[in-house]
Every structure is written in structure tokens, then in C-alpha cells.
C-alpha atoms as a PDB file:
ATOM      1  CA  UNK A   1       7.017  10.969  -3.466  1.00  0.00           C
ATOM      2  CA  UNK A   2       6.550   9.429   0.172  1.00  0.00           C
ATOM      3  CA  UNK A   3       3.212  10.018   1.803  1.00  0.00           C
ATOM      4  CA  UNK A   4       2.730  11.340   4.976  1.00  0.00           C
ATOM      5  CA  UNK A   5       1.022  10.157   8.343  1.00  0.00           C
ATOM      6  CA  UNK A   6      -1.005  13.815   7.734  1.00  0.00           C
ATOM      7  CA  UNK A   7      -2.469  12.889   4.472  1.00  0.00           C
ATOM      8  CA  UNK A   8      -2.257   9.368   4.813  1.00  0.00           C
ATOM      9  CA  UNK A   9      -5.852   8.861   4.870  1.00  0.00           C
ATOM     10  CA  UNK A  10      -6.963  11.387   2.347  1.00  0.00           C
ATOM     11  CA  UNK A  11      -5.049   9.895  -0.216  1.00  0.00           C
ATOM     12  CA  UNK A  12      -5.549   6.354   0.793  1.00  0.00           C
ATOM     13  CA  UNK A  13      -9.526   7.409   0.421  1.00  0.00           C
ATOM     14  CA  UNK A  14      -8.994   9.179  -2.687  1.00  0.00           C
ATOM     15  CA  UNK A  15      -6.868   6.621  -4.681  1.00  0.00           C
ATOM     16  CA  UNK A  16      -7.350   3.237  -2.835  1.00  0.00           C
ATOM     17  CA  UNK A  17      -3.679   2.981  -2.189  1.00  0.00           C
ATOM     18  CA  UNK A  18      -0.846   5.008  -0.464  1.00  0.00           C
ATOM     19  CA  UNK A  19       2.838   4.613  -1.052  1.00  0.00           C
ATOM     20  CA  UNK A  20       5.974   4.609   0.119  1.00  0.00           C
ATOM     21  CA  UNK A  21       5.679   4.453   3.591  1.00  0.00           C
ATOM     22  CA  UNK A  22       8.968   3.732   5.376  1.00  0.00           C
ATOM     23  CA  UNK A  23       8.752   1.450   8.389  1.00  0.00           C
ATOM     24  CA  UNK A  24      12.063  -0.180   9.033  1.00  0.00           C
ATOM     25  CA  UNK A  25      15.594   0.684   8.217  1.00  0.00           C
ATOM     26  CA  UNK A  26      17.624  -0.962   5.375  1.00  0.00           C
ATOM     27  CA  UNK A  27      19.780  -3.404   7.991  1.00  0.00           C
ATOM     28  CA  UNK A  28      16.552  -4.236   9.409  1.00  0.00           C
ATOM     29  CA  UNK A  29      15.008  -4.734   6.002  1.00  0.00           C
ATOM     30  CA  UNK A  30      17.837  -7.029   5.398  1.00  0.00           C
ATOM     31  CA  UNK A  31      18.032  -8.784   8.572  1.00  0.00           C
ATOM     32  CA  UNK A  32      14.289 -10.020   7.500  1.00  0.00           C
ATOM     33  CA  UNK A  33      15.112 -10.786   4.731  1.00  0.00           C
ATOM     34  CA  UNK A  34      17.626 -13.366   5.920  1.00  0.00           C
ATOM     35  CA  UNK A  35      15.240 -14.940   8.291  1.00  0.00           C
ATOM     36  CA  UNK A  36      13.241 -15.493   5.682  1.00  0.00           C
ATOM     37  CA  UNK A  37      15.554 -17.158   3.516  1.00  0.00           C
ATOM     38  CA  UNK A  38      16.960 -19.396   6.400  1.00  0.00           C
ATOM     39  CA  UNK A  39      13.542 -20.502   6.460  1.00  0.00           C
ATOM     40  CA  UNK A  40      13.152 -21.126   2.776  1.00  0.00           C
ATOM     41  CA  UNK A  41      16.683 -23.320   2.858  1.00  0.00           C
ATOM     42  CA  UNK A  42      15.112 -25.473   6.028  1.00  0.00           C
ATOM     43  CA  UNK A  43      11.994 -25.928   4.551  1.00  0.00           C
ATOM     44  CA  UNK A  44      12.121 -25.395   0.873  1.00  0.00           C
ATOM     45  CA  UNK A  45      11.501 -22.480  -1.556  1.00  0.00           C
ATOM     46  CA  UNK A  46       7.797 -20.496  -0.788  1.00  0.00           C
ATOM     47  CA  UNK A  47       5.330 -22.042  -3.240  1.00  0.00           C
ATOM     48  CA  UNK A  48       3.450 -18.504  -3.599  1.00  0.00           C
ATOM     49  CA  UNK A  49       0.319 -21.218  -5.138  1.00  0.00           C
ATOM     50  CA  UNK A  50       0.580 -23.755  -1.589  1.00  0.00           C
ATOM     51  CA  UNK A  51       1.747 -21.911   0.538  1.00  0.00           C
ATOM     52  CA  UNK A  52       0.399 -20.983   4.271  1.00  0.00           C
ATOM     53  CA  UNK A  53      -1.703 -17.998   4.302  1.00  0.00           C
ATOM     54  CA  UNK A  54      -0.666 -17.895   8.280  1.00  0.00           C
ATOM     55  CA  UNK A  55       3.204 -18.222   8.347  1.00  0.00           C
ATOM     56  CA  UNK A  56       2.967 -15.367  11.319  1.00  0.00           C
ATOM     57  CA  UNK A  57       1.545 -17.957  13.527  1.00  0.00           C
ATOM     58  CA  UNK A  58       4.273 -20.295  12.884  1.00  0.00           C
ATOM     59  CA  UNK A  59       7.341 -17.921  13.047  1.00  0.00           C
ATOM     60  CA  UNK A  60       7.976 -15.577  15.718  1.00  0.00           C
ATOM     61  CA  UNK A  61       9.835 -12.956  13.434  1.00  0.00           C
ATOM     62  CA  UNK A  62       7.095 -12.760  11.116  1.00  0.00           C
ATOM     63  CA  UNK A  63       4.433 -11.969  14.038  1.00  0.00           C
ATOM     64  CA  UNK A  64       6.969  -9.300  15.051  1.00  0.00           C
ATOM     65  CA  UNK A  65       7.226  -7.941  11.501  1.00  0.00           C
ATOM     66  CA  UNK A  66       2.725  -7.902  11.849  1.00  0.00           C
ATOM     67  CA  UNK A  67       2.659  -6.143  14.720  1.00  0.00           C
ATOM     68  CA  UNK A  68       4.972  -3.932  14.194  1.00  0.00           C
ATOM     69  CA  UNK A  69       4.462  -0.656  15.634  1.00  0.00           C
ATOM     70  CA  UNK A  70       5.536   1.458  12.643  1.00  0.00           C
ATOM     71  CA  UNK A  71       3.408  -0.501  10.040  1.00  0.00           C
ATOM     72  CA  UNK A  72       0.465  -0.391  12.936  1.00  0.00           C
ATOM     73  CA  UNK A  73       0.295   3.392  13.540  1.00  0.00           C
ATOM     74  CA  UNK A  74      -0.200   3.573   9.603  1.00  0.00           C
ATOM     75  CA  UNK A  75      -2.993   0.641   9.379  1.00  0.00           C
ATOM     76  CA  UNK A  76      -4.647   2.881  12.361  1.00  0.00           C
ATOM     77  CA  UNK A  77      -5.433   5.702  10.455  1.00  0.00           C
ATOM     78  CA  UNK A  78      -6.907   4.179   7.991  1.00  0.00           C
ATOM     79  CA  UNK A  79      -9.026   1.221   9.332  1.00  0.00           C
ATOM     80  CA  UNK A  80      -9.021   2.787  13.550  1.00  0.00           C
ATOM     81  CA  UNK A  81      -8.392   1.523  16.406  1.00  0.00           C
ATOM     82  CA  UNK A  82      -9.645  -1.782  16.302  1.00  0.00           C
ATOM     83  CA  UNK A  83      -6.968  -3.808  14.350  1.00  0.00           C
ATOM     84  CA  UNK A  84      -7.348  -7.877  13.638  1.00  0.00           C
ATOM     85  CA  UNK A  85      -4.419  -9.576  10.725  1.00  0.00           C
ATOM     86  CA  UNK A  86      -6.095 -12.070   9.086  1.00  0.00           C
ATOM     87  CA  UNK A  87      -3.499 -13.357   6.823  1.00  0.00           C
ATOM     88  CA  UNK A  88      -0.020 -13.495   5.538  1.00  0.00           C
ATOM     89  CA  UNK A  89       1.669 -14.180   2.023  1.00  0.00           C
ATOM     90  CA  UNK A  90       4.859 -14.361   0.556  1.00  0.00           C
ATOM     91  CA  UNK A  91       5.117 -12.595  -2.920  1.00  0.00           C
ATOM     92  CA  UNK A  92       8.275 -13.701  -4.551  1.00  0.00           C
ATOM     93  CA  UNK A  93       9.789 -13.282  -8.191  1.00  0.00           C
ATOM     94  CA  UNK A  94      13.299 -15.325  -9.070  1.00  0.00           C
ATOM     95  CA  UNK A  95      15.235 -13.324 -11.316  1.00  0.00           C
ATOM     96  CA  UNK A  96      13.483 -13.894 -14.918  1.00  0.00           C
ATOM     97  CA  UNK A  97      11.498 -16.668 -13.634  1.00  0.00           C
ATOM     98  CA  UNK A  98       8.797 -15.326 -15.771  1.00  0.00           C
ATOM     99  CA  UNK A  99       6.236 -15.111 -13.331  1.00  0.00           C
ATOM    100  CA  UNK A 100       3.499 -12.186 -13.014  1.00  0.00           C
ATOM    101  CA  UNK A 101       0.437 -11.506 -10.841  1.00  0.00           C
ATOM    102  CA  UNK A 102      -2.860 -10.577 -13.103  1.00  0.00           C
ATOM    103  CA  UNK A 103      -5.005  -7.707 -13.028  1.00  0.00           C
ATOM    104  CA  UNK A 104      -7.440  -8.947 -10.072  1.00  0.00           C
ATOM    105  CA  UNK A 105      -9.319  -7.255  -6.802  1.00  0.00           C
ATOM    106  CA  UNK A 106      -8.424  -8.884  -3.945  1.00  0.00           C
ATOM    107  CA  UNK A 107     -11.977  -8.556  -1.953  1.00  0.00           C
ATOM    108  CA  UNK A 108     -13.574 -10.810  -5.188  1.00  0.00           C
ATOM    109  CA  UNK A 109     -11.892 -14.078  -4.199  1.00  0.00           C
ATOM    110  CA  UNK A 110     -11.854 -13.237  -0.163  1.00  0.00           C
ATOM    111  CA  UNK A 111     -15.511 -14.117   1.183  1.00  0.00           C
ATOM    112  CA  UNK A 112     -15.495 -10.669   3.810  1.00  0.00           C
ATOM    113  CA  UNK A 113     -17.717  -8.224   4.428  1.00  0.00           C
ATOM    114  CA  UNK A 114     -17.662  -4.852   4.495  1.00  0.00           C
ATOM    115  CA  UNK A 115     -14.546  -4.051   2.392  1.00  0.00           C
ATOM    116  CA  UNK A 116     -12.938  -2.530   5.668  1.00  0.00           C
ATOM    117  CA  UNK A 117      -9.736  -4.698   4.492  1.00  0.00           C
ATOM    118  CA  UNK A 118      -6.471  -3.286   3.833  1.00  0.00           C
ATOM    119  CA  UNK A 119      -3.244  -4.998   2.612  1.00  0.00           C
ATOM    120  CA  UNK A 120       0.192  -3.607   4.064  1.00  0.00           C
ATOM    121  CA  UNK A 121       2.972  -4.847   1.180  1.00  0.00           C
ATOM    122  CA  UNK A 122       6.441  -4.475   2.956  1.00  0.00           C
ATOM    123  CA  UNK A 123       9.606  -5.176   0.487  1.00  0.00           C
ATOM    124  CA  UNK A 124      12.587  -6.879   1.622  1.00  0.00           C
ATOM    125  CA  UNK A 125      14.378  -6.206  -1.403  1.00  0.00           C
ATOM    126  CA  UNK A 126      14.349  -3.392  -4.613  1.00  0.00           C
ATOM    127  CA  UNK A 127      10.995  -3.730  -6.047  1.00  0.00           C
ATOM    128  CA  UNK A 128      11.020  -1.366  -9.254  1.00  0.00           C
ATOM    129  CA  UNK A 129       9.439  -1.314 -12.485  1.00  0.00           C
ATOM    130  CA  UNK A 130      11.981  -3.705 -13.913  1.00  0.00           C
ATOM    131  CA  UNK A 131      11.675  -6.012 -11.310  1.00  0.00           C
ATOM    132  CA  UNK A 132       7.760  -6.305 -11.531  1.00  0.00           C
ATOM    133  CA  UNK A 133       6.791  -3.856  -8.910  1.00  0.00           C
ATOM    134  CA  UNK A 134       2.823  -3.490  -8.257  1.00  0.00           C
ATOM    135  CA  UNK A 135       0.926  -1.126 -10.214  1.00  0.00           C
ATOM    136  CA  UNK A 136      -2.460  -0.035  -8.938  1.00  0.00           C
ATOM    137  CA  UNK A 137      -5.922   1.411 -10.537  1.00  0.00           C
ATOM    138  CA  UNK A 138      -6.485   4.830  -8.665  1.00  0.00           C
ATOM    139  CA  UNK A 139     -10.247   5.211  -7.419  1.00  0.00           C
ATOM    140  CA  UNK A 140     -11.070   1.378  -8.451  1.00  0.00           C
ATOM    141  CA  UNK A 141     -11.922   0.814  -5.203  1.00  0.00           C
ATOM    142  CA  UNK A 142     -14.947   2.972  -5.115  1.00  0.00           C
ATOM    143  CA  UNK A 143     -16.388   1.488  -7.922  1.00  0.00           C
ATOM    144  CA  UNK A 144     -18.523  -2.052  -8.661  1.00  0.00           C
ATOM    145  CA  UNK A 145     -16.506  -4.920  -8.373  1.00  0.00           C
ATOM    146  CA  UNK A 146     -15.694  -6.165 -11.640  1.00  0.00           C
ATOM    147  CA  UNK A 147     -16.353  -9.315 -12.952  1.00  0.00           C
ATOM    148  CA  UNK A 148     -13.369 -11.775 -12.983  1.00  0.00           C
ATOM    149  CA  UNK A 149     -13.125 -15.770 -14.763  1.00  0.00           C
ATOM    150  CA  UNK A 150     -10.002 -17.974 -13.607  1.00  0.00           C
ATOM    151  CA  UNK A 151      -7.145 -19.040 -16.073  1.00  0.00           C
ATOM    152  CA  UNK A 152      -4.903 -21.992 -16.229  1.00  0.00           C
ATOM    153  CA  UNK A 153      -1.104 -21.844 -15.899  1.00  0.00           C
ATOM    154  CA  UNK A 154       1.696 -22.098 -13.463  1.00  0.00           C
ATOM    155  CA  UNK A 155       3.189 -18.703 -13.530  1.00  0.00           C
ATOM    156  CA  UNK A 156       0.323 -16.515 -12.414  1.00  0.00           C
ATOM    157  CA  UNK A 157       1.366 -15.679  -8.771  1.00  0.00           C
ATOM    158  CA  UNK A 158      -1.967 -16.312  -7.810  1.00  0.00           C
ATOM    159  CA  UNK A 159      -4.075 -19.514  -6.851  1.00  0.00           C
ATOM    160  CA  UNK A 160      -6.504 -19.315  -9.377  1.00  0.00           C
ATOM    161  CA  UNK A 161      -5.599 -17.256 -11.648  1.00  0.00           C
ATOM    162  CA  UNK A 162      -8.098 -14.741 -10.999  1.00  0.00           C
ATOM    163  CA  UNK A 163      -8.335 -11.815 -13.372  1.00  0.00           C
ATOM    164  CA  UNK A 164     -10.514  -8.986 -14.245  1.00  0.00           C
ATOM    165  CA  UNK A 165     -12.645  -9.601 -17.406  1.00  0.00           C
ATOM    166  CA  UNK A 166     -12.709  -6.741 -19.033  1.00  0.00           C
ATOM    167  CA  UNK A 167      -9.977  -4.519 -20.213  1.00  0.00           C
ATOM    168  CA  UNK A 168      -7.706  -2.284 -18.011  1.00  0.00           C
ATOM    169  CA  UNK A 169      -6.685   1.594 -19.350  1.00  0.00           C
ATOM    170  CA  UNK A 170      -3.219   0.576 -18.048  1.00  0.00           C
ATOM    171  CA  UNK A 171      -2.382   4.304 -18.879  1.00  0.00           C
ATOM    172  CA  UNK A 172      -3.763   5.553 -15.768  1.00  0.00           C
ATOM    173  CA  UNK A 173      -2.258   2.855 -13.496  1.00  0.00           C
ATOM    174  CA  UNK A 174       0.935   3.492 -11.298  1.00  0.00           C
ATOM    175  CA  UNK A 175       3.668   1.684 -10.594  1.00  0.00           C
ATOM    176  CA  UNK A 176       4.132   1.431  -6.897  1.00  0.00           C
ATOM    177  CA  UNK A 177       7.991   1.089  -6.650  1.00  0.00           C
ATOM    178  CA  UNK A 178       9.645   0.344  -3.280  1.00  0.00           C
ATOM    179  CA  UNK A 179      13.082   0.229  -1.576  1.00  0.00           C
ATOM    180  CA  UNK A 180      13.959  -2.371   1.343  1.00  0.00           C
ATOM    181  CA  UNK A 181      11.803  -1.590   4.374  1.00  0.00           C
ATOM    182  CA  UNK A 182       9.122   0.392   2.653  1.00  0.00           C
ATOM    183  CA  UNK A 183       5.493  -0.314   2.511  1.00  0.00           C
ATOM    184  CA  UNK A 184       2.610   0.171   0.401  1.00  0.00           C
ATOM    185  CA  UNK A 185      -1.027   0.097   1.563  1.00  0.00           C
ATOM    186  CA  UNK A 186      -3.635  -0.234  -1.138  1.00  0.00           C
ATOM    187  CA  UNK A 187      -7.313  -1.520   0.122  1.00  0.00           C
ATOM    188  CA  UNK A 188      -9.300  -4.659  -1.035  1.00  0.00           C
ATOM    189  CA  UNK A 189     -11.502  -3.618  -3.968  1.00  0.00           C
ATOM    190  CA  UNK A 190      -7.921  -1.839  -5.767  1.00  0.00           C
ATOM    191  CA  UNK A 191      -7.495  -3.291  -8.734  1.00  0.00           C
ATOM    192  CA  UNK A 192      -3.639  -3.730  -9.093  1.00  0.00           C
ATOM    193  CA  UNK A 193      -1.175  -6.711 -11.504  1.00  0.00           C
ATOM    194  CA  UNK A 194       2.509  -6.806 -11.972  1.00  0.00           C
ATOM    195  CA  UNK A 195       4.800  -7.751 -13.968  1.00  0.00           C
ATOM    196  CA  UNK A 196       7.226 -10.253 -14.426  1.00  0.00           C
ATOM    197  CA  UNK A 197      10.911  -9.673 -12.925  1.00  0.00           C
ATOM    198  CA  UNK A 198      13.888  -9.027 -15.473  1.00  0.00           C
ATOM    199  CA  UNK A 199      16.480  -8.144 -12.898  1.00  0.00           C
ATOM    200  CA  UNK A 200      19.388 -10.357 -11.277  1.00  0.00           C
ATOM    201  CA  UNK A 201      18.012  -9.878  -7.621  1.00  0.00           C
ATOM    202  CA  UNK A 202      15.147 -11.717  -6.370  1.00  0.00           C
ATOM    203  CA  UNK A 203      11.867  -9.524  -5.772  1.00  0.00           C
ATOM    204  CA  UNK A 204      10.396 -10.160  -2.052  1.00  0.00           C
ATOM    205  CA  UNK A 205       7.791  -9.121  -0.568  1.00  0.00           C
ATOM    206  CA  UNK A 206       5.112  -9.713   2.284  1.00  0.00           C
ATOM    207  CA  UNK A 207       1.684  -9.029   2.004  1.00  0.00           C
ATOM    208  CA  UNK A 208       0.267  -8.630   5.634  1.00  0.00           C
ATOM    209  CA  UNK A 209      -3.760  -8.519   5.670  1.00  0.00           C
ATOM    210  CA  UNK A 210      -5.471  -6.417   8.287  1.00  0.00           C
ATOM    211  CA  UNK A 211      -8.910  -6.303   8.884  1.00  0.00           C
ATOM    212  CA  UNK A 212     -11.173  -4.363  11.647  1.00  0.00           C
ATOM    213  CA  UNK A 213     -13.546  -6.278  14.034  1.00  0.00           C
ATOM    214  CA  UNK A 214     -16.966  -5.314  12.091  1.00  0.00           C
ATOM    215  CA  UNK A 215     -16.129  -7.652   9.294  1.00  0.00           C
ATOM    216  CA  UNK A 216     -16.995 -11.078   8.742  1.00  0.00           C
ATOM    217  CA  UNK A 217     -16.561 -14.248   6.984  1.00  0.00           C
ATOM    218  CA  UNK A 218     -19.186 -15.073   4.434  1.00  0.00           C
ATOM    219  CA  UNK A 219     -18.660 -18.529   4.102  1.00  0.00           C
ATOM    220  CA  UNK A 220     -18.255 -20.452   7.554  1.00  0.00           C
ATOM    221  CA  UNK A 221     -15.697 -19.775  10.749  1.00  0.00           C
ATOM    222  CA  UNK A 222     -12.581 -17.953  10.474  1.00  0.00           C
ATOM    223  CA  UNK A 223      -9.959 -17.258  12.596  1.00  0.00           C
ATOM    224  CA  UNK A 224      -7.334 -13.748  12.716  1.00  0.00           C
ATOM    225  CA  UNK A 225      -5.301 -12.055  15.548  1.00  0.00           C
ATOM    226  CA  UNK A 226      -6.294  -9.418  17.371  1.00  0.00           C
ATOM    227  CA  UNK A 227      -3.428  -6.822  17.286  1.00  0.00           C
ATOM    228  CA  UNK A 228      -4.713  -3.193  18.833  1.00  0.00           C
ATOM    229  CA  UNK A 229      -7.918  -2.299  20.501  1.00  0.00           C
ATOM    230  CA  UNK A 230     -10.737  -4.745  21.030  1.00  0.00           C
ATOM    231  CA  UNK A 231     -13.309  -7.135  19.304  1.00  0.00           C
ATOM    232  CA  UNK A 232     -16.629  -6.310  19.957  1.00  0.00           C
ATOM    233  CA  UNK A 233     -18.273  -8.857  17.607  1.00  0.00           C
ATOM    234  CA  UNK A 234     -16.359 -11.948  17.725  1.00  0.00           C
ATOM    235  CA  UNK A 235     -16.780 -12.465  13.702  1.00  0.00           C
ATOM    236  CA  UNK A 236     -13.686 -14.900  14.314  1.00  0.00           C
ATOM    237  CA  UNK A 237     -11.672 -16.911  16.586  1.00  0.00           C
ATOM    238  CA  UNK A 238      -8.909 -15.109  17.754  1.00  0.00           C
ATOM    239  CA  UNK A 239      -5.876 -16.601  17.312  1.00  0.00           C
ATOM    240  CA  UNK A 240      -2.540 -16.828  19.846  1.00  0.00           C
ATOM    241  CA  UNK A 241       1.015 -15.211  19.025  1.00  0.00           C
ATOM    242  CA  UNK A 242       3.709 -17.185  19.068  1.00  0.00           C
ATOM    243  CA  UNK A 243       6.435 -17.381  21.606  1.00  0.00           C
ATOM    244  CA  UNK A 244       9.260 -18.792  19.325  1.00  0.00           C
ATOM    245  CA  UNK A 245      10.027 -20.221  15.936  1.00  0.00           C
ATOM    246  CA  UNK A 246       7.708 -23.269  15.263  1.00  0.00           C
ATOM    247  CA  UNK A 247       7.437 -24.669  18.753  1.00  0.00           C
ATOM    248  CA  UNK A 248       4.878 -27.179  19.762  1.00  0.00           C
ATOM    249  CA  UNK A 249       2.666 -24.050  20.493  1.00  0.00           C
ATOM    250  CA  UNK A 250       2.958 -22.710  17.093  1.00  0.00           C
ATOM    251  CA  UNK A 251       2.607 -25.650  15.368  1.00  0.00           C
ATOM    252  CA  UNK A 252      -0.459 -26.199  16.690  1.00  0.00           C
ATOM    253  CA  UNK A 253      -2.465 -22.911  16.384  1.00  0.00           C
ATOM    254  CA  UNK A 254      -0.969 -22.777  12.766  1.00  0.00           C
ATOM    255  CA  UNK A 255      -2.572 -25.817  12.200  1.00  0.00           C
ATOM    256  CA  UNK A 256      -5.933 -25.227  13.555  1.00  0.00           C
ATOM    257  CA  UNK A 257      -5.892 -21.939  11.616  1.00  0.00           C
ATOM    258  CA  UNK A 258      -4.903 -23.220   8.463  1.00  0.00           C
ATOM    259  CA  UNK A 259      -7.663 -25.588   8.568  1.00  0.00           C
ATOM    260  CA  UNK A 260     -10.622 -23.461   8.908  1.00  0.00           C
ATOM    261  CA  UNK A 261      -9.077 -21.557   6.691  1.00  0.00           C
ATOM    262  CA  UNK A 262      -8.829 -24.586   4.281  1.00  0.00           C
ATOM    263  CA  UNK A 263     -12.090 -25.161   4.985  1.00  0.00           C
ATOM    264  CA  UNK A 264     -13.678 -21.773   3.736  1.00  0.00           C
ATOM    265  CA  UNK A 265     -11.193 -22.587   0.471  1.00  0.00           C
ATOM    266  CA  UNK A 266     -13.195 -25.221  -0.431  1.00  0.00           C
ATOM    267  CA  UNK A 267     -15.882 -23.442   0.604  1.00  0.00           C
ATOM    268  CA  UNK A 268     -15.688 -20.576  -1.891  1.00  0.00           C
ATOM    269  CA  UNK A 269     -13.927 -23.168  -4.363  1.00  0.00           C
END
């Protein structure tokens, strides 16, 4: 059932996630989805473990696909006016490649404060139960954070290997299944896995982090992009679109991005 801009927030508030929300048209789903896999034969397959967390600084299309407008008006009703993206990630699952993202909350690992952090998940390609589509906790984001420890192995999706300690009532999670072009929203303290893919197709999606002005970076200088509205508190250095695919320009803001964010890594490391 698709969610509406009227009860957007309500349920977003309520559960700690809202889904589907469609943003761009199948061709246009597509037509991303070949951009990104020009890039990937240039440059080599994503390394979801290495790679940039700020691949919208580099590559003009995916700074258009961050500010887009339809994705925006959504992210605006739930975090206001005021909108700064402070990162970017590939999610991607070869057919039966085996790998899986653990139960984790994203605010554990992320160093900001307040929680007024929302990730908008866009899918540029079927992402269903069978090929390891999220599923999300509903209402986990009200509670305590729970305690996490880091585990070893290559085909955990994420860096460390972050998981929640304790057990999960998987009964009461749902699976947040998308076609090409939708979007989920689900905020930072939702606690949310998937599985692995078993399908032919390759699973893709991009997690796009937004952020309002009011937070902050716990451990040291940051940097993020200010996208609507205004920054009042200057909580990080605001970064500069770019004007085409991996200039000079680009190259060069990605770089100086990357390494403060590299810096709070080892930080929080």
C-alpha cells in the first residue's frame, strides 16, 4: 500500500519508516540505473565495504538524483524546511552473491546528534522479498538504542559488521518491497537487515542521507550540502554541487570531503 504526502508524517512518526513512495518513472528509473553501471564498467564494480560515502559530489547525475524535487518535497515533511545530504551509498546484491546487511541502527555507528536523520532508499531495480528487500522494526526508533558488537566476514554489506546484540521478534518486522523508481524513508534509530538475493537480476539501490541544520558531528568537522532552506548553525562545511561528471571541480571537493570524513572514521574507529 503506497503512502501518501497527507499521512506521510504520521506514519513516518508512528513506525519510523514510510514506504513506497514513487518519485521517478520506470524509464527514468532505468536511465539511472545505466549511469550507474557505465560508471561501475569505467571504474570498477561498487565495493559497498570501500566505497565513497560522497559519490554525489563526484557525479553530476547522482547530485541530480539528491536533489531531486520529488524525493525533496517528501524529506520536507518530515525533517522541514531546512534540508542538508550528508552522505551517499550504493547498496548492491549480485544475483546469489550471498551477501546480506545485519540487523543494525544506523544512528549507533554515525557520531550525530539529535536523531533528526532520515535515509531516502531509492531502487533502481525490483527489490522484493526474494531479492533481499529491507525489512524494518516498526516503533524501534522511539526506543533506547540497542547495544550492538561488530563481526568478522566479507559478506555483511556493512563496514563493520555492526549488529544488534540481542535478539530481534522478526515476526513483527516488514518487508519493505520496492519497484524501479520508488523510495522508502525509514529514520536513523529504525532498526532494519535484509536478506541475501536469490534472484537472476541484480538488487540496486541508493541510500541518500539527509540531515537538518540543528545536528552535529560528535566527533570532529564534517562537511554535507545544503539542499533547501538555510543553515543557521554552521555544524558543517557546506559542500559545492558539481557542474559535470568528475571534473577538476569535483574531484576536488570529493576529495576534501572524503577526507574529513575519513577522518571522523578513524575517529569513531
Amino acid at each position: 500500500m503506497g503512502i501518501t504526502r497527507e499521512t506521510l508524517s504520521t506514519t513516518f512518526n508512528a513506525n519510523g519508516f514510510a514506504s513506497p513512495l514513487s518519485i521517478l518513472s520506470y524509464e527514468e528509473a532505468l536511465g539511472y540505473r545505466l549511469k550507474l553501471e557505465a560508471y561501475e564498467a569505467a571504474r570498477g564494480q561498487v565495493d559497498p565495504k570501500t566505497q565513497s560515502r560522497k559519490t554525489h559530489l563526484l557525479l553530476k547525475w547522482m547530485f541530480d538524483l539528491v536533489n531531486h524535487k520529488n524525493i525533496l518535497d517528501n524529506v520536507e515533511d518530515i525533517l522541514g524546511e531546512n534540508i542538508l545530504c550528508w552522505g551517499t551509498s550504493f547498496f548492491i546484491k549480485e544475483p546469489w552473491d550471498g551477501t546480506f546487511v545485519s540487523w543494525h541502527q544506523d544512528i549507533t555507528y554515525w557520531g550525530l546528534e539529535p536523531d533528526d536523520v532520515l535515509t531516502a532508499w531509492l531502487a533502481l531495480s525490483p527489490v522484493t522479498k526474494d531479492s533481499g528487500c529491507m525489512r524494518m522494526l516498526p516503533g524501534s526508533h522511539k526506543k533506547p538504542r540497542l547495544e550492538h558488537h561488530e563481526t568478522s566476514g566479507t559478506a555483511n554489506l556493512l563496514t563493520r559488521g555492526q549488529e544488534i546484540s540481542s535478539s530481534i521478534n522478526e515476526d513483527k518486522a516488514f518487508f519493505i518491497e520496492l519497484q524501479p523508481g520508488e523510495i522508502s524513508l525509514h529514520h536513523g534509530g529504525t532498526a532494519h537487515a535484509s536478506a541475501p538475493n536469490m534472484t537472476n537480476d541484480r538488487r540496486i539501490g541508493i541510500a541518500i542521507r539527509y540531515i537538518s541544520p540543528n545536528v552535529k558531528s560528535l566527533a570532529g568537522d564534517e562537511s554535507a550540502i545544503l539542499l533547501r532552506g538555510h543553515d543557521d548553525y554552521g555544524h558543517f562545511h557546506l559542500e559545492a554541487a558539481p557542474e559535470n561528471n568528475m571534473d577538476a571541480a569535483a574531484i576536488a571537493e570529493h576529495e576534501r570531503a572524503n577526507t574529513l570524513r575519513q577522518a571522523i572514521l578513524t575517529h569513531l574507529s
